[in-house]
C-alpha atoms as a PDB file:
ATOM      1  CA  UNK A   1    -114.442   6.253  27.952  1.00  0.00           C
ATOM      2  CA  UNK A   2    -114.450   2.397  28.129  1.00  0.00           C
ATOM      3  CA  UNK A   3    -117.151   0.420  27.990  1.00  0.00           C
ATOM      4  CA  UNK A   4    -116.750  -3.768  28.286  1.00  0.00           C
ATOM      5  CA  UNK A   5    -119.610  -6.208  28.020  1.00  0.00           C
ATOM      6  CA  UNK A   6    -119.210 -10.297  28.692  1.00  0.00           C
ATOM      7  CA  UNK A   7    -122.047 -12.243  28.053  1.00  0.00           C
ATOM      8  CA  UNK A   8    -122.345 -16.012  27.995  1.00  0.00           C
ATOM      9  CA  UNK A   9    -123.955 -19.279  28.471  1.00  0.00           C
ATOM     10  CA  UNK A  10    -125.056 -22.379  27.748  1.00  0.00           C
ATOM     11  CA  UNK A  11    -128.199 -24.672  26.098  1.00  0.00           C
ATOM     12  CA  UNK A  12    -129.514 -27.827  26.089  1.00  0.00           C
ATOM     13  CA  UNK A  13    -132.786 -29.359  24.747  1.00  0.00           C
ATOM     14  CA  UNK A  14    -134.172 -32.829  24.350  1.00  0.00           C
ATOM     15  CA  UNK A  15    -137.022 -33.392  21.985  1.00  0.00           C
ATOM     16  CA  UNK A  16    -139.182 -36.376  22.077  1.00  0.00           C
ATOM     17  CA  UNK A  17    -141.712 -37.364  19.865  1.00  0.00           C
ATOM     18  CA  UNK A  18    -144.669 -40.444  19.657  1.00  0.00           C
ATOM     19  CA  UNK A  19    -146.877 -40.985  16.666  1.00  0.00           C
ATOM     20  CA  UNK A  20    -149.690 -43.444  16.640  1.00  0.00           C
ATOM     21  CA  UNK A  21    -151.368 -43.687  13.082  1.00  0.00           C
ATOM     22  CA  UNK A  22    -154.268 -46.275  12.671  1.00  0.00           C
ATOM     23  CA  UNK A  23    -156.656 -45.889   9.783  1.00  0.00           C
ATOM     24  CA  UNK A  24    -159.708 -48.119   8.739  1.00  0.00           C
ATOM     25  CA  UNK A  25    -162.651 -48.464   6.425  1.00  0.00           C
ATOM     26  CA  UNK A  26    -166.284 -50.339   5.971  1.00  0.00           C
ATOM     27  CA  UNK A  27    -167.403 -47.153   8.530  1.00  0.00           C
ATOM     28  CA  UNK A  28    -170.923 -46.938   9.270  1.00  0.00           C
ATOM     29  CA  UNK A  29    -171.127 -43.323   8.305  1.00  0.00           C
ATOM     30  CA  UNK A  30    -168.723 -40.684   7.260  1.00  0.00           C
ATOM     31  CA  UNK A  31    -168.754 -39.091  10.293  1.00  0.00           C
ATOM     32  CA  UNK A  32    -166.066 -40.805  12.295  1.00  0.00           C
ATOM     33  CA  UNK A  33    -164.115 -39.201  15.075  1.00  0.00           C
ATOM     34  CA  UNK A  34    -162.584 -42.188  16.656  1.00  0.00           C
ATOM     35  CA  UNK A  35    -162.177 -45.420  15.241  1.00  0.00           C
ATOM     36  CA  UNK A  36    -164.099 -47.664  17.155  1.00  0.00           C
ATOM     37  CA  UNK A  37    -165.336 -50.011  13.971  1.00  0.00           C
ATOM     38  CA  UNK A  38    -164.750 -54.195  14.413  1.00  0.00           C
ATOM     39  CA  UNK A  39    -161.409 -55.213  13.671  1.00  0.00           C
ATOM     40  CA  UNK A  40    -162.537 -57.526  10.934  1.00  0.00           C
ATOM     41  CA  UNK A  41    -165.502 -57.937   8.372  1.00  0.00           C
ATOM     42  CA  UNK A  42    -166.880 -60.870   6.748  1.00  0.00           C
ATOM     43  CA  UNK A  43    -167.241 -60.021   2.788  1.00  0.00           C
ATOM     44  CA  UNK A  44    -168.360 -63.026   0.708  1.00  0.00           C
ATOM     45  CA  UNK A  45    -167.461 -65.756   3.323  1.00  0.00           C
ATOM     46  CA  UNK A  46    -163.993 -64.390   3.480  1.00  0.00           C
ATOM     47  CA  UNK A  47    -162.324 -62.527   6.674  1.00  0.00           C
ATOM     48  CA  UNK A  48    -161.342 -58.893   5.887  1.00  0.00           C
ATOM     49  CA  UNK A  49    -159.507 -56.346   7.818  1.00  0.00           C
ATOM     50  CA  UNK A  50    -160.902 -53.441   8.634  1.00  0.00           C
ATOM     51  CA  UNK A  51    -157.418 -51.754   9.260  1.00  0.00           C
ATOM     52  CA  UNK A  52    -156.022 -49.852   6.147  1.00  0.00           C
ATOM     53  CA  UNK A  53    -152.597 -48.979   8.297  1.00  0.00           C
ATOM     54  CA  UNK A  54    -151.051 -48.925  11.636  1.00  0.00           C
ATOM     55  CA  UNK A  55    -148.115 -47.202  12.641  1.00  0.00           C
ATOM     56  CA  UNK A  56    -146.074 -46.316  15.068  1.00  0.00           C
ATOM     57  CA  UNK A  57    -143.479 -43.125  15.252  1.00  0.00           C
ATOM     58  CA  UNK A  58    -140.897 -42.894  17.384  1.00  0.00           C
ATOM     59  CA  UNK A  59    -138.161 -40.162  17.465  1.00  0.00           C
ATOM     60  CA  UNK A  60    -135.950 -38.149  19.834  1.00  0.00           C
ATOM     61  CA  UNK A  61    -133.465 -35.553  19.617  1.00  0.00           C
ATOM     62  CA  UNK A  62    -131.020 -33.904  21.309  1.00  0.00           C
ATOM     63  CA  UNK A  63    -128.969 -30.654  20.922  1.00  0.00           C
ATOM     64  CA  UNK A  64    -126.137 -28.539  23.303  1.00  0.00           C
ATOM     65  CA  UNK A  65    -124.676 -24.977  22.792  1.00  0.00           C
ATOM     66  CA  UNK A  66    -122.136 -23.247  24.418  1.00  0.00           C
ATOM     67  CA  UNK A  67    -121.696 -19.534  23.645  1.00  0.00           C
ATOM     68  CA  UNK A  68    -120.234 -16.488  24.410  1.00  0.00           C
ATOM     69  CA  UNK A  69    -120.348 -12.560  23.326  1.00  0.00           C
ATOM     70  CA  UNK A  70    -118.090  -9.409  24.004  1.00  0.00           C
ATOM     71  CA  UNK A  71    -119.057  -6.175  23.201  1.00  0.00           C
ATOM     72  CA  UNK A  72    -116.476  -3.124  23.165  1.00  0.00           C
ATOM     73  CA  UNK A  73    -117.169   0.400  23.085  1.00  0.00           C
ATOM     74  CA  UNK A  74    -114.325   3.149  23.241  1.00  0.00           C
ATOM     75  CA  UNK A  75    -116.021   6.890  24.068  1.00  0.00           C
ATOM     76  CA  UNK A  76    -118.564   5.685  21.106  1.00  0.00           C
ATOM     77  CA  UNK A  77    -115.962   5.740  18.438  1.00  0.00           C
ATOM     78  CA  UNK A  78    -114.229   2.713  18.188  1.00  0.00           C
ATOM     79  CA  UNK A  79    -116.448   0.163  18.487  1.00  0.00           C
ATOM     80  CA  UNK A  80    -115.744  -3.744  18.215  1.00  0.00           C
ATOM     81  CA  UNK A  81    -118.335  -6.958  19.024  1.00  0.00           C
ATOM     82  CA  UNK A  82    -117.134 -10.506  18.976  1.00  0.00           C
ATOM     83  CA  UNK A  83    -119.113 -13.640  19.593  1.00  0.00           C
ATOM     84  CA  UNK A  84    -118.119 -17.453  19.295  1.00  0.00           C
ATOM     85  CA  UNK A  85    -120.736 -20.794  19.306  1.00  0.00           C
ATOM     86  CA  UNK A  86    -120.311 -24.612  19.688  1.00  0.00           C
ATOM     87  CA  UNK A  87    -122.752 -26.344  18.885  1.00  0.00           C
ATOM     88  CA  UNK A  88    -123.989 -29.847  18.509  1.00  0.00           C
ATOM     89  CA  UNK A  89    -126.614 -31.767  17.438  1.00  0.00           C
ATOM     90  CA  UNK A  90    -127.876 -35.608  18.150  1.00  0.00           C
ATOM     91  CA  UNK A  91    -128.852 -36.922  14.388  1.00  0.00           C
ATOM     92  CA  UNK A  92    -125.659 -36.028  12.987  1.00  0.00           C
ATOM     93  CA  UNK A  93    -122.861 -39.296  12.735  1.00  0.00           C
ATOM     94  CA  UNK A  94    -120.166 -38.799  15.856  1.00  0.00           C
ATOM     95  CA  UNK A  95    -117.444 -37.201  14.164  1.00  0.00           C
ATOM     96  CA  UNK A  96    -119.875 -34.616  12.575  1.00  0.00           C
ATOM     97  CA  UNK A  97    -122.081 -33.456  15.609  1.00  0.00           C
ATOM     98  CA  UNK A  98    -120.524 -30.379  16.598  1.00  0.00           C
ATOM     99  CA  UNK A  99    -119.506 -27.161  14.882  1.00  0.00           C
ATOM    100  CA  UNK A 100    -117.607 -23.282  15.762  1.00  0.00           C
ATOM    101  CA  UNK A 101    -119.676 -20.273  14.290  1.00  0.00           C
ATOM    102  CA  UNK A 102    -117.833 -17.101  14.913  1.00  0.00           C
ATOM    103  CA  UNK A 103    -118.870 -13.554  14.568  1.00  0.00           C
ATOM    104  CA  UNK A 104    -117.057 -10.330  14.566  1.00  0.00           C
ATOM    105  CA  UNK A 105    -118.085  -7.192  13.991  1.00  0.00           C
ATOM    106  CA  UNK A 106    -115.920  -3.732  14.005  1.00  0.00           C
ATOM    107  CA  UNK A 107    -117.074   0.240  13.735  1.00  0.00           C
ATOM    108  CA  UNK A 108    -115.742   3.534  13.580  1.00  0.00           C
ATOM    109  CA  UNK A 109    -117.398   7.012  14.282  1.00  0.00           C
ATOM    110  CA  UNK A 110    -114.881   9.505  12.558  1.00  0.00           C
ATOM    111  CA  UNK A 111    -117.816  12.038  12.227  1.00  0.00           C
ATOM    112  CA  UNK A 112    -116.665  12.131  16.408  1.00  0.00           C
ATOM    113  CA  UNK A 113    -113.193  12.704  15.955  1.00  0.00           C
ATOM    114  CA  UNK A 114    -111.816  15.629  16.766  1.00  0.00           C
ATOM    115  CA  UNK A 115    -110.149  16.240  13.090  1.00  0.00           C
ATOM    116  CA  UNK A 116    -113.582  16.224  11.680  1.00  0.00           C
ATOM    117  CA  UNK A 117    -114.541  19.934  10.702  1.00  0.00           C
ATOM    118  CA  UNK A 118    -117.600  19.155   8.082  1.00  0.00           C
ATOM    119  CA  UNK A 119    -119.977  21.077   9.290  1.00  0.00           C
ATOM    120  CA  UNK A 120    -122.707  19.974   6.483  1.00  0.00           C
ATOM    121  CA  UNK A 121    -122.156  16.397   7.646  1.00  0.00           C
ATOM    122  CA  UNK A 122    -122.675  15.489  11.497  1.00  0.00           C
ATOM    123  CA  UNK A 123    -122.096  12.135  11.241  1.00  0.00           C
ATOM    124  CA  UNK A 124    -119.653   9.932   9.372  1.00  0.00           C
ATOM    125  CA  UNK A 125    -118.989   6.032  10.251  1.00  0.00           C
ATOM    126  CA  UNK A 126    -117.834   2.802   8.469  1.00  0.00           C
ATOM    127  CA  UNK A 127    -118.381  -0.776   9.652  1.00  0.00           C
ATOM    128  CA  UNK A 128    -117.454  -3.893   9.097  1.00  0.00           C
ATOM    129  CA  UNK A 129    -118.806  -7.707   9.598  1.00  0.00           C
ATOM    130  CA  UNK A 130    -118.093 -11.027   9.180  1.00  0.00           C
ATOM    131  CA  UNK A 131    -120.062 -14.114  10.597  1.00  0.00           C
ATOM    132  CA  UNK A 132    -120.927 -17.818  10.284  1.00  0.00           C
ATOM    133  CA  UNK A 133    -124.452 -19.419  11.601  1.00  0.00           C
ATOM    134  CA  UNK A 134    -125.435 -23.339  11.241  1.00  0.00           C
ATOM    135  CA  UNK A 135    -128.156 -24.718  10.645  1.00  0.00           C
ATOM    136  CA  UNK A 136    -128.960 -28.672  11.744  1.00  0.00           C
ATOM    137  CA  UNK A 137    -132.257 -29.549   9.559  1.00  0.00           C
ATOM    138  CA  UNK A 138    -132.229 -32.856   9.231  1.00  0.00           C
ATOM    139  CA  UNK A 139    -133.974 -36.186  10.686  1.00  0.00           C
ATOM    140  CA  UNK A 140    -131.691 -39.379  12.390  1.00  0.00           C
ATOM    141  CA  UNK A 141    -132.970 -41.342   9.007  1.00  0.00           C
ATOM    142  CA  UNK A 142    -131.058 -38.633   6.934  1.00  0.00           C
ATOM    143  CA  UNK A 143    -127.991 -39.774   8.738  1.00  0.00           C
ATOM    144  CA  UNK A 144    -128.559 -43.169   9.685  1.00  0.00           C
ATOM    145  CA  UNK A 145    -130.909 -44.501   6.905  1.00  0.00           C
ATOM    146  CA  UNK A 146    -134.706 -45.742   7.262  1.00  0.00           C
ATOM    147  CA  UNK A 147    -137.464 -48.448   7.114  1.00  0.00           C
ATOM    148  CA  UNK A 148    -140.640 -49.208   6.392  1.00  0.00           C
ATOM    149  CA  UNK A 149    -142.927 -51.881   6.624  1.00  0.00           C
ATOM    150  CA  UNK A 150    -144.272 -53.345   3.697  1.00  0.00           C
ATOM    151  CA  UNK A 151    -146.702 -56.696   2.519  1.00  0.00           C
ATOM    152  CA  UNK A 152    -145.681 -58.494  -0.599  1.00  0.00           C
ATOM    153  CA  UNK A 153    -147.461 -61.477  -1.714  1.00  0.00           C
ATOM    154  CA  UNK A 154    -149.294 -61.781   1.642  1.00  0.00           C
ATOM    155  CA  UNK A 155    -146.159 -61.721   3.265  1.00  0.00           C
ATOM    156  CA  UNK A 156    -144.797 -59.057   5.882  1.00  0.00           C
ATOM    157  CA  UNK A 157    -141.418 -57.048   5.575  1.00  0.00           C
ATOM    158  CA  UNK A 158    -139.357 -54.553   5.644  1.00  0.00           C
ATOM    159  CA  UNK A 159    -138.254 -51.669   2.690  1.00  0.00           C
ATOM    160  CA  UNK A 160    -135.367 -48.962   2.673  1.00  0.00           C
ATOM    161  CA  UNK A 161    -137.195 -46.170   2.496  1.00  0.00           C
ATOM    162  CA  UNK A 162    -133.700 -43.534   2.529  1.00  0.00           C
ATOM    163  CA  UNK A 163    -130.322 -44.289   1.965  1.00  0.00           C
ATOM    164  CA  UNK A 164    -128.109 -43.281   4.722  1.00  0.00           C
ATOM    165  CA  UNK A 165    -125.856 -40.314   4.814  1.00  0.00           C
ATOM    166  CA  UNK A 166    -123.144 -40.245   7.615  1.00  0.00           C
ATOM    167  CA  UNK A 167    -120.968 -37.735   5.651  1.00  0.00           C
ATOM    168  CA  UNK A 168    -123.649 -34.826   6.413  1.00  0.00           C
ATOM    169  CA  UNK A 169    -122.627 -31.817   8.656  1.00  0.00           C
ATOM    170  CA  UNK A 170    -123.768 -28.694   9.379  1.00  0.00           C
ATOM    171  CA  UNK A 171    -125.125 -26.463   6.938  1.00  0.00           C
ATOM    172  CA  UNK A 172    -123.136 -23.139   7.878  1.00  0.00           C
ATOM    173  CA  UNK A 173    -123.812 -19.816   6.095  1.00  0.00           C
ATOM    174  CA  UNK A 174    -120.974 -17.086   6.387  1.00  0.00           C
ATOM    175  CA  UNK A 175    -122.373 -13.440   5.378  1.00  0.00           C
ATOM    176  CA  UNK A 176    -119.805 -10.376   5.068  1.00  0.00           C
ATOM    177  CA  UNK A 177    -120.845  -7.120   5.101  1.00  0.00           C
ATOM    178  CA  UNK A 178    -119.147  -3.713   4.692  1.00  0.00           C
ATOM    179  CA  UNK A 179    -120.969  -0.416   4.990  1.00  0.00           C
ATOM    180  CA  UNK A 180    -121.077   3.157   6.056  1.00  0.00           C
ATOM    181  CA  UNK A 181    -123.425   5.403   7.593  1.00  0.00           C
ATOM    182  CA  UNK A 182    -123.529   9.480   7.368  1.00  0.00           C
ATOM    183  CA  UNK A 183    -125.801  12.411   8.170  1.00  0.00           C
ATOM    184  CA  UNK A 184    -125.686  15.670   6.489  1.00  0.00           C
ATOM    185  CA  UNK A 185    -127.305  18.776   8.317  1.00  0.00           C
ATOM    186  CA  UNK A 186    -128.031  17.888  11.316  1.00  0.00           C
ATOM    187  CA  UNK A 187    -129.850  14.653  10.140  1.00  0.00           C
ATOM    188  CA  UNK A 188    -132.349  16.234   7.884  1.00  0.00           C
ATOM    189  CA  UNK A 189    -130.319  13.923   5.342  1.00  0.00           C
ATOM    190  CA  UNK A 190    -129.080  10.834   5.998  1.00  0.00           C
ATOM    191  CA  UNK A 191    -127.384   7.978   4.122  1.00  0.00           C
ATOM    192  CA  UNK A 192    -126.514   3.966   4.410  1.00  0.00           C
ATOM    193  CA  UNK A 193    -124.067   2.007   1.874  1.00  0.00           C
ATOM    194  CA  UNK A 194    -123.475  -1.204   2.328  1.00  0.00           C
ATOM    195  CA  UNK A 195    -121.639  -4.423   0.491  1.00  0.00           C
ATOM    196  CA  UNK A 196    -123.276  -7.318   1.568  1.00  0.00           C
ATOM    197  CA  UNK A 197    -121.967 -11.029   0.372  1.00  0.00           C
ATOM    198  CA  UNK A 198    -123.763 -14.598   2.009  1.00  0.00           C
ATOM    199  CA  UNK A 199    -122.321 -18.103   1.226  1.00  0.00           C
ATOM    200  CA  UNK A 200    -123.781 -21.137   2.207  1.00  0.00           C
ATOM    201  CA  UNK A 201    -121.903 -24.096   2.318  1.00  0.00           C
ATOM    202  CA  UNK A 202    -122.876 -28.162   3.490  1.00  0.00           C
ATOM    203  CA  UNK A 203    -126.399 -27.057   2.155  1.00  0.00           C
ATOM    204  CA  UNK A 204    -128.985 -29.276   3.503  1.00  0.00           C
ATOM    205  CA  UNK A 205    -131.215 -30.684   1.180  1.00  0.00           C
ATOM    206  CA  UNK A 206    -133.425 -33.697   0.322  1.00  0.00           C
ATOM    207  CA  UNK A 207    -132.989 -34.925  -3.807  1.00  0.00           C
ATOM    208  CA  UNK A 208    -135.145 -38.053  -5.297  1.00  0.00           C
ATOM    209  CA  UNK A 209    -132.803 -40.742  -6.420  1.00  0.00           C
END
């Protein structure tokens, strides 16, 4: 009649990343797969470079989860699931990098009770949910704030290119939902209702200033 499963576990990823960007012009031909054109040119006496931009890109991440799941099932009537996650995530600021997002989920088959005498309908049950999931879209800039390199009257510096942000957390999105589920003669009918409600809160989102 009982029927208990455990399941749980953990995750962790590190994601590296290195850009190289280099662009030039003055090319012999518009055909260019590699840029292999002299450094410099010579343009009315006067030394010009050849390079239009060169960048570099470098960026790492790292995220951890921890999370567990029960599922309960009493001779297919009463049924009940539960699940719990921590997780965390590198570009957030220290006090924001980890989050809970529960889930729970309940059901019961009365069309299997023994009370039930509807012969016309075979199968009667009503469920319940209720859940939170995160989301962690954003870049260490978003956080943190970023550079860029810039020339201003033939001089070399540095530009804010993002303000930073270390009040941003996770995005989490909690959906309800309450339905029920029936069958009328011996499922050659069969019907679903449901009430479903998502709210997203901590949204995520990049706005010009």
């Amino acid at each position: 009649l009982h029927s208990l499963t455990a399941v749980g576990g953990v995750n962790y990823t590190t994601n590296t990343g290195n850009i190289v960007s280099l662009g030039s012009q003055r090319g012999t031909n518009d055909y260019i797969y590699t840029i292999n054109e002299p450094a410099t040119s010579i343009i009315n006496g006067v030394v010009m470079s050849n390079v239009t931009n060169f960048t570099t890109t470098l960026s790492e991440s790292k995220s951890a989860s921890a999370f567990g799941q029960i599922i309960y099932d009493y001779d297919t009537r009463f049924l009940f699931s539960g699940a719990l996650r921590y997780d965390g995530f590198s570009n957030f600021a220290p006090e924001n990098k980890y989050a809970f997002f529960p889930s729970a989920s309940v059901g019961w088959n009365i069309g299997r009770e023994k009370f039930w005498h509807l012969d016309f309908a075979n199968e009667f049950k009503i469920r319940a949910s209720w859940g939170t999931a995160g989301l962690s879209d954003l870049s260490i800039t978003d956080t943190y704030g970023g550079y860029s390199a810039t020339t201003y009257a033939q001089g070399s510096g540095i530009l804010r290119s993002n303000l930073s942000n270390p009040n941003l957390r996770w995005e989490s999105t909690q959906e309800v939902d309450l339905g029920l589920d029936a069958a009328f003669f011996n499922n050659r009918i069969t019907l679903s209702v449901d009430y479903y409600n998502r709210n997203t809160k901590n949204r995520l989102a990049s706005k010009p200033l």
